[in-house]
PDB file of N, CA and C in Angstrom:
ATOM      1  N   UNK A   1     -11.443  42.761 -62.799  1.00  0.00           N
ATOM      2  CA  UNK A   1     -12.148  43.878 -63.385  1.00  0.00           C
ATOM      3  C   UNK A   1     -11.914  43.869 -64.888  1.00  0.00           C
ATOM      4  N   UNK A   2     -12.677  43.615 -65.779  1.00  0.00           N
ATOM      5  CA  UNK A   2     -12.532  43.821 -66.991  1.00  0.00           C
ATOM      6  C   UNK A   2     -12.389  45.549 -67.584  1.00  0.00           C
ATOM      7  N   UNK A   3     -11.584  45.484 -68.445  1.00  0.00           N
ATOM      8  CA  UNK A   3     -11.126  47.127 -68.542  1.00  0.00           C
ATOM      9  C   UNK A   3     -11.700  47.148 -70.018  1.00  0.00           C
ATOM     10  N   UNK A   4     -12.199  48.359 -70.007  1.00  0.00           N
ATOM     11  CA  UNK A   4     -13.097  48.932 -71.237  1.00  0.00           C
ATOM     12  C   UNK A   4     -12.722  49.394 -72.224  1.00  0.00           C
ATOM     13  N   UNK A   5     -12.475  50.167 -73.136  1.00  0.00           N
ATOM     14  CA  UNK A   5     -12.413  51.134 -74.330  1.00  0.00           C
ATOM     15  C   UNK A   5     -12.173  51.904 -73.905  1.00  0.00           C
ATOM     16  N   UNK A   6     -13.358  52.856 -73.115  1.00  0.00           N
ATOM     17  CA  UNK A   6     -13.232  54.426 -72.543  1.00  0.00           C
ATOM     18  C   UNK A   6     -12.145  54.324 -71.528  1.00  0.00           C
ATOM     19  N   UNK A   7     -12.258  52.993 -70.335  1.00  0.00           N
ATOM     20  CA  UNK A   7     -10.851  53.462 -69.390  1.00  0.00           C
ATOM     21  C   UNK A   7      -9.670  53.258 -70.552  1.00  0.00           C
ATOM     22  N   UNK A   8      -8.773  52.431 -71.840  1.00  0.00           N
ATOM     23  CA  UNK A   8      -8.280  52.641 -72.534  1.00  0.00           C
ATOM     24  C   UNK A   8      -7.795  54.354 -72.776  1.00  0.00           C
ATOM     25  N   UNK A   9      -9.132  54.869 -73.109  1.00  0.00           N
ATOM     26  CA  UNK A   9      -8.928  55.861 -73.447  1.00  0.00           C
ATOM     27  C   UNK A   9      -8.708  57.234 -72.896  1.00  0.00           C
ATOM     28  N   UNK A  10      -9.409  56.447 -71.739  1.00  0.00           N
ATOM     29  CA  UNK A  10      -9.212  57.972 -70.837  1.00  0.00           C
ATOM     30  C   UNK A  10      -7.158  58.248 -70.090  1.00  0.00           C
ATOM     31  N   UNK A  11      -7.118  56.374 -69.811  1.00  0.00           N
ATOM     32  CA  UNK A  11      -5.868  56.553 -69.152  1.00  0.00           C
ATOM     33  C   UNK A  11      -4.559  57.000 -70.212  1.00  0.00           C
ATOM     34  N   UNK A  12      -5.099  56.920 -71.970  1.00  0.00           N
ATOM     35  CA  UNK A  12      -4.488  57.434 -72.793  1.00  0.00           C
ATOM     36  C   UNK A  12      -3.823  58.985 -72.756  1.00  0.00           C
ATOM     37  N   UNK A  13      -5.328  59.525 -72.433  1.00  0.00           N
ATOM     38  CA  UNK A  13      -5.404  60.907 -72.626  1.00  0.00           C
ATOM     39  C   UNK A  13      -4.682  61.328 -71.201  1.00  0.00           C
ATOM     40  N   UNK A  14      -5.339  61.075 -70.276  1.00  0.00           N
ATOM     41  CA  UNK A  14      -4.598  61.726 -69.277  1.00  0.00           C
ATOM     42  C   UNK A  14      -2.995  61.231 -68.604  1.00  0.00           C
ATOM     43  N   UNK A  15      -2.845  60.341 -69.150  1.00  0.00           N
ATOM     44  CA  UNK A  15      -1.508  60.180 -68.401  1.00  0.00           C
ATOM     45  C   UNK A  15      -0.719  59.523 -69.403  1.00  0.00           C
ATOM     46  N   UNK A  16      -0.698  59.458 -70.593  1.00  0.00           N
ATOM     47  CA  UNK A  16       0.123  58.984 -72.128  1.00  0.00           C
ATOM     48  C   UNK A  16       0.349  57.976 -72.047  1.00  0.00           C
ATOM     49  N   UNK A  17      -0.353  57.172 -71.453  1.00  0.00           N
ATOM     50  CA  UNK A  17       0.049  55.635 -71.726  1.00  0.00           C
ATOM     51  C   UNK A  17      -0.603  54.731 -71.855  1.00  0.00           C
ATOM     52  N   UNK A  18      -0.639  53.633 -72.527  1.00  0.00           N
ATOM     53  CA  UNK A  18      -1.764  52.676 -72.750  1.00  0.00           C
ATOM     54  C   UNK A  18      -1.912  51.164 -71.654  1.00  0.00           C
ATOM     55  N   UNK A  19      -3.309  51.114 -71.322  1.00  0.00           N
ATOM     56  CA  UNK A  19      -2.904  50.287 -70.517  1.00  0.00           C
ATOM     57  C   UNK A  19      -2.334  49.139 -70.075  1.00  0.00           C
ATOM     58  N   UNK A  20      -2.090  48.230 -71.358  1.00  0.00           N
ATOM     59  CA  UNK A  20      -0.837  47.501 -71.378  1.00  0.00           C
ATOM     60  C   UNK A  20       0.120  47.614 -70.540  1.00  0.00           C
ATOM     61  N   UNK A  21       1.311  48.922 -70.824  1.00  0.00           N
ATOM     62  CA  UNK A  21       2.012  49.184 -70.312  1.00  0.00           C
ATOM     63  C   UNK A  21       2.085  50.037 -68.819  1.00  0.00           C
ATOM     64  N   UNK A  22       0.957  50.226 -68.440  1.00  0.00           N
ATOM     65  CA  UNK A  22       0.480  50.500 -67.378  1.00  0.00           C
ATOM     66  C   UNK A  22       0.511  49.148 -66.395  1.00  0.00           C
ATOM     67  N   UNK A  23      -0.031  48.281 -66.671  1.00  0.00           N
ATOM     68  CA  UNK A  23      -0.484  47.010 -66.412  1.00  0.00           C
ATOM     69  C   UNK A  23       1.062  46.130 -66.290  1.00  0.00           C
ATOM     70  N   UNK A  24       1.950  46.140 -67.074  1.00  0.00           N
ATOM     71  CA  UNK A  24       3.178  45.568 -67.003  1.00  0.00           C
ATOM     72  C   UNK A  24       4.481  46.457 -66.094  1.00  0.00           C
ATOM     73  N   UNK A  25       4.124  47.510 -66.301  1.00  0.00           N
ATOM     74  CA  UNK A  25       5.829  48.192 -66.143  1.00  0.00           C
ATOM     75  C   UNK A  25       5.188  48.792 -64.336  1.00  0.00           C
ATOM     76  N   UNK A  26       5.856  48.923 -63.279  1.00  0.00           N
ATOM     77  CA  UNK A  26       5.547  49.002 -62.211  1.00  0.00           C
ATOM     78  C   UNK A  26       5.719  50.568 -62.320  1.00  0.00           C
ATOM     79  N   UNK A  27       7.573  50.795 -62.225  1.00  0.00           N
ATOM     80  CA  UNK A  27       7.464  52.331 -61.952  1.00  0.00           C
ATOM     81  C   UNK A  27       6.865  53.184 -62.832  1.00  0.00           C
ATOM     82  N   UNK A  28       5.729  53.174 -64.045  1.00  0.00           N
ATOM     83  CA  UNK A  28       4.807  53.800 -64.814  1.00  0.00           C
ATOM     84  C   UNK A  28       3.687  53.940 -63.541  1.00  0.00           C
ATOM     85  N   UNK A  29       3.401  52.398 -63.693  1.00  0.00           N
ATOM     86  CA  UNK A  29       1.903  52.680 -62.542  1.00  0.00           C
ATOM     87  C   UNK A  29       2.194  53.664 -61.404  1.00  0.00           C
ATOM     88  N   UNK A  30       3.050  53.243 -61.042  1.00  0.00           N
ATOM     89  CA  UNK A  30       3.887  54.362 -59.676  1.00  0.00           C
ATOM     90  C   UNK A  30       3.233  55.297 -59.804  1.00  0.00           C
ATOM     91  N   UNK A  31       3.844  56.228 -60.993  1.00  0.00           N
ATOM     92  CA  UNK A  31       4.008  57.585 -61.913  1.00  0.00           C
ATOM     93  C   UNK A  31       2.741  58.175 -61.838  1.00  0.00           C
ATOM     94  N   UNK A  32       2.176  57.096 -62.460  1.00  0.00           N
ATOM     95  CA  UNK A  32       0.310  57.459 -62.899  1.00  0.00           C
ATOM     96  C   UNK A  32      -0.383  57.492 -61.139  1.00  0.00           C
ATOM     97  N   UNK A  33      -0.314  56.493 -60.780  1.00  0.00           N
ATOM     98  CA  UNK A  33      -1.010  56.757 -59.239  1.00  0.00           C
ATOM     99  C   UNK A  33      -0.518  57.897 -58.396  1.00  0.00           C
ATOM    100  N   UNK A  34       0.716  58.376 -58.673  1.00  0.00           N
ATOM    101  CA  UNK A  34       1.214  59.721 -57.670  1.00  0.00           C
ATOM    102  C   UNK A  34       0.408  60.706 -58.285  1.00  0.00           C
ATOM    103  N   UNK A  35       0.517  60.916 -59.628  1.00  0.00           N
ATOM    104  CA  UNK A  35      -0.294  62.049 -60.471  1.00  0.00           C
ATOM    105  C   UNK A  35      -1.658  61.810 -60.058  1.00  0.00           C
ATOM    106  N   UNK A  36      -2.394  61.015 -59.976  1.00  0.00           N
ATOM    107  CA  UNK A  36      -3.714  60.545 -59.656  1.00  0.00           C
ATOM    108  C   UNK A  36      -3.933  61.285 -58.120  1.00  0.00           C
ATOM    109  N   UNK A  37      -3.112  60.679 -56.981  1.00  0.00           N
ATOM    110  CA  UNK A  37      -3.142  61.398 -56.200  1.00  0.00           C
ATOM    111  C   UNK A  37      -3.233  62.490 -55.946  1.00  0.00           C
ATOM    112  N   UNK A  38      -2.192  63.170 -56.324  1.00  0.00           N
ATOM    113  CA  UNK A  38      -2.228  64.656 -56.262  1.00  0.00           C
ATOM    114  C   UNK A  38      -3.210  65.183 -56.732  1.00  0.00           C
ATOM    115  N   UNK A  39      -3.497  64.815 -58.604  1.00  0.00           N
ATOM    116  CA  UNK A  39      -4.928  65.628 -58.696  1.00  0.00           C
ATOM    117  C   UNK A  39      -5.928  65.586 -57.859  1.00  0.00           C
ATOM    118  N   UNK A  40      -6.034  64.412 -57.130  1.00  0.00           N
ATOM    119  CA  UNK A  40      -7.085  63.918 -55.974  1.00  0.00           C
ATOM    120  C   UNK A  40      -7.410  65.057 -54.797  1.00  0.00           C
ATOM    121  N   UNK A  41      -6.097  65.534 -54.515  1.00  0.00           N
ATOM    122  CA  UNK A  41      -5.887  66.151 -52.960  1.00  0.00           C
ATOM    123  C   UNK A  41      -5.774  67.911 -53.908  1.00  0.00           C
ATOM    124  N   UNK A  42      -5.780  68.026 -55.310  1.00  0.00           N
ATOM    125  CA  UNK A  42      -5.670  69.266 -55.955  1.00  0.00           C
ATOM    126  C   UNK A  42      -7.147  69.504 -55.666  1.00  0.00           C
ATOM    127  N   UNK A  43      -8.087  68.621 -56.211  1.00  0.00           N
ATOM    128  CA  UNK A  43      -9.343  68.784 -56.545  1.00  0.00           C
ATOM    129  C   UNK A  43     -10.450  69.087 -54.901  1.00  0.00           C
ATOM    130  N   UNK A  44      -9.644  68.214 -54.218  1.00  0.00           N
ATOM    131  CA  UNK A  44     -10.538  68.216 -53.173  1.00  0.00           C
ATOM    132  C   UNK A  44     -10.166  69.701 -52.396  1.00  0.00           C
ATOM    133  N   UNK A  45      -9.088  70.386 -52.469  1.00  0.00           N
ATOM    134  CA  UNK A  45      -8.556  71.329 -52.147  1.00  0.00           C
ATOM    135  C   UNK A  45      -9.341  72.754 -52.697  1.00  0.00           C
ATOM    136  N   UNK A  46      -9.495  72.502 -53.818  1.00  0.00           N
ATOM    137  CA  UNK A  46     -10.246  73.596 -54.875  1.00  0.00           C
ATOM    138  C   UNK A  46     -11.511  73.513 -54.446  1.00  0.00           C
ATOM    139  N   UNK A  47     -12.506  72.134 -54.168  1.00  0.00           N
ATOM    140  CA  UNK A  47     -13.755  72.097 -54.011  1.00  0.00           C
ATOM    141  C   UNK A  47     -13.648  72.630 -52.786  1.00  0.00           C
ATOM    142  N   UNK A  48     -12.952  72.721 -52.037  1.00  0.00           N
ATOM    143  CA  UNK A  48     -13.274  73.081 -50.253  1.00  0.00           C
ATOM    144  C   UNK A  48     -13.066  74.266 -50.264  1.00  0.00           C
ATOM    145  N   UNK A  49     -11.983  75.031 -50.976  1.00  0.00           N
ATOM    146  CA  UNK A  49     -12.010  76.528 -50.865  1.00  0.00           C
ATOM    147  C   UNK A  49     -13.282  77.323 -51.796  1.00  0.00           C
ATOM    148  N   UNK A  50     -14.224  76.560 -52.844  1.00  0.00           N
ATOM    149  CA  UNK A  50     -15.157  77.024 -53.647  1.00  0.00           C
ATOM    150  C   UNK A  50     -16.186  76.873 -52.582  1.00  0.00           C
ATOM    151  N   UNK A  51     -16.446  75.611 -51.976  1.00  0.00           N
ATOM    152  CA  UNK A  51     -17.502  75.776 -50.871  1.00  0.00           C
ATOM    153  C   UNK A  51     -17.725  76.940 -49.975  1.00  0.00           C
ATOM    154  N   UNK A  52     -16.298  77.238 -49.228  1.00  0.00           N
ATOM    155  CA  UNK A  52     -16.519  78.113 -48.368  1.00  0.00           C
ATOM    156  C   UNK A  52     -16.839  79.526 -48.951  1.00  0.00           C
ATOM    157  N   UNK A  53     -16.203  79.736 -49.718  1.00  0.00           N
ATOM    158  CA  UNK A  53     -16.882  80.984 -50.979  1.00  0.00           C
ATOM    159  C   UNK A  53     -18.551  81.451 -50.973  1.00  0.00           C
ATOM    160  N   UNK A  54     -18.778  79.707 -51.012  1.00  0.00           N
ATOM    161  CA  UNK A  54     -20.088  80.081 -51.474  1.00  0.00           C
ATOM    162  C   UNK A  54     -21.253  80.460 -50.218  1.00  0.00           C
ATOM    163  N   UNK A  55     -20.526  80.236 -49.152  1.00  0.00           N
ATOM    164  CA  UNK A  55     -21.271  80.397 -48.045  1.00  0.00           C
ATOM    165  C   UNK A  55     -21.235  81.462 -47.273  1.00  0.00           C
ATOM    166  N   UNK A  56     -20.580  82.383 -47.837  1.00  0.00           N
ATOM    167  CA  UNK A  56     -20.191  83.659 -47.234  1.00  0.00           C
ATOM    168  C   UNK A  56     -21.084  84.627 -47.418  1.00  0.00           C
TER     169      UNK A  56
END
């Protein structure tokens, strides 16, 4: 996968690190994929309780 500018930048912004060192250091990636996760299971959590909201 060739990596872009914007992913550069985005994985900058959201998780402080550049991807270099993302790419080299393991327990970083760790770090970043648990956070990833969670926002994952945050987001899908929020969208499911906004759904049912809306159907009431």
């Amino acid at each position: 996968m060739k990596y872009t500018n914007e992913m550069e930048k985005g994985l900058l912004r959201a998780h402080g690190v550049c991807y270099e060192v993302y790419k080299r250091k393991l327990n970083v990636r760790m770090e970043v994929e648990k956070r990833r996760e969670m926002d994952h299971l945050l987001c899908k959590q929020l969208s499911a309780n906004f759904d049912g909201r809306l159907h009431c």
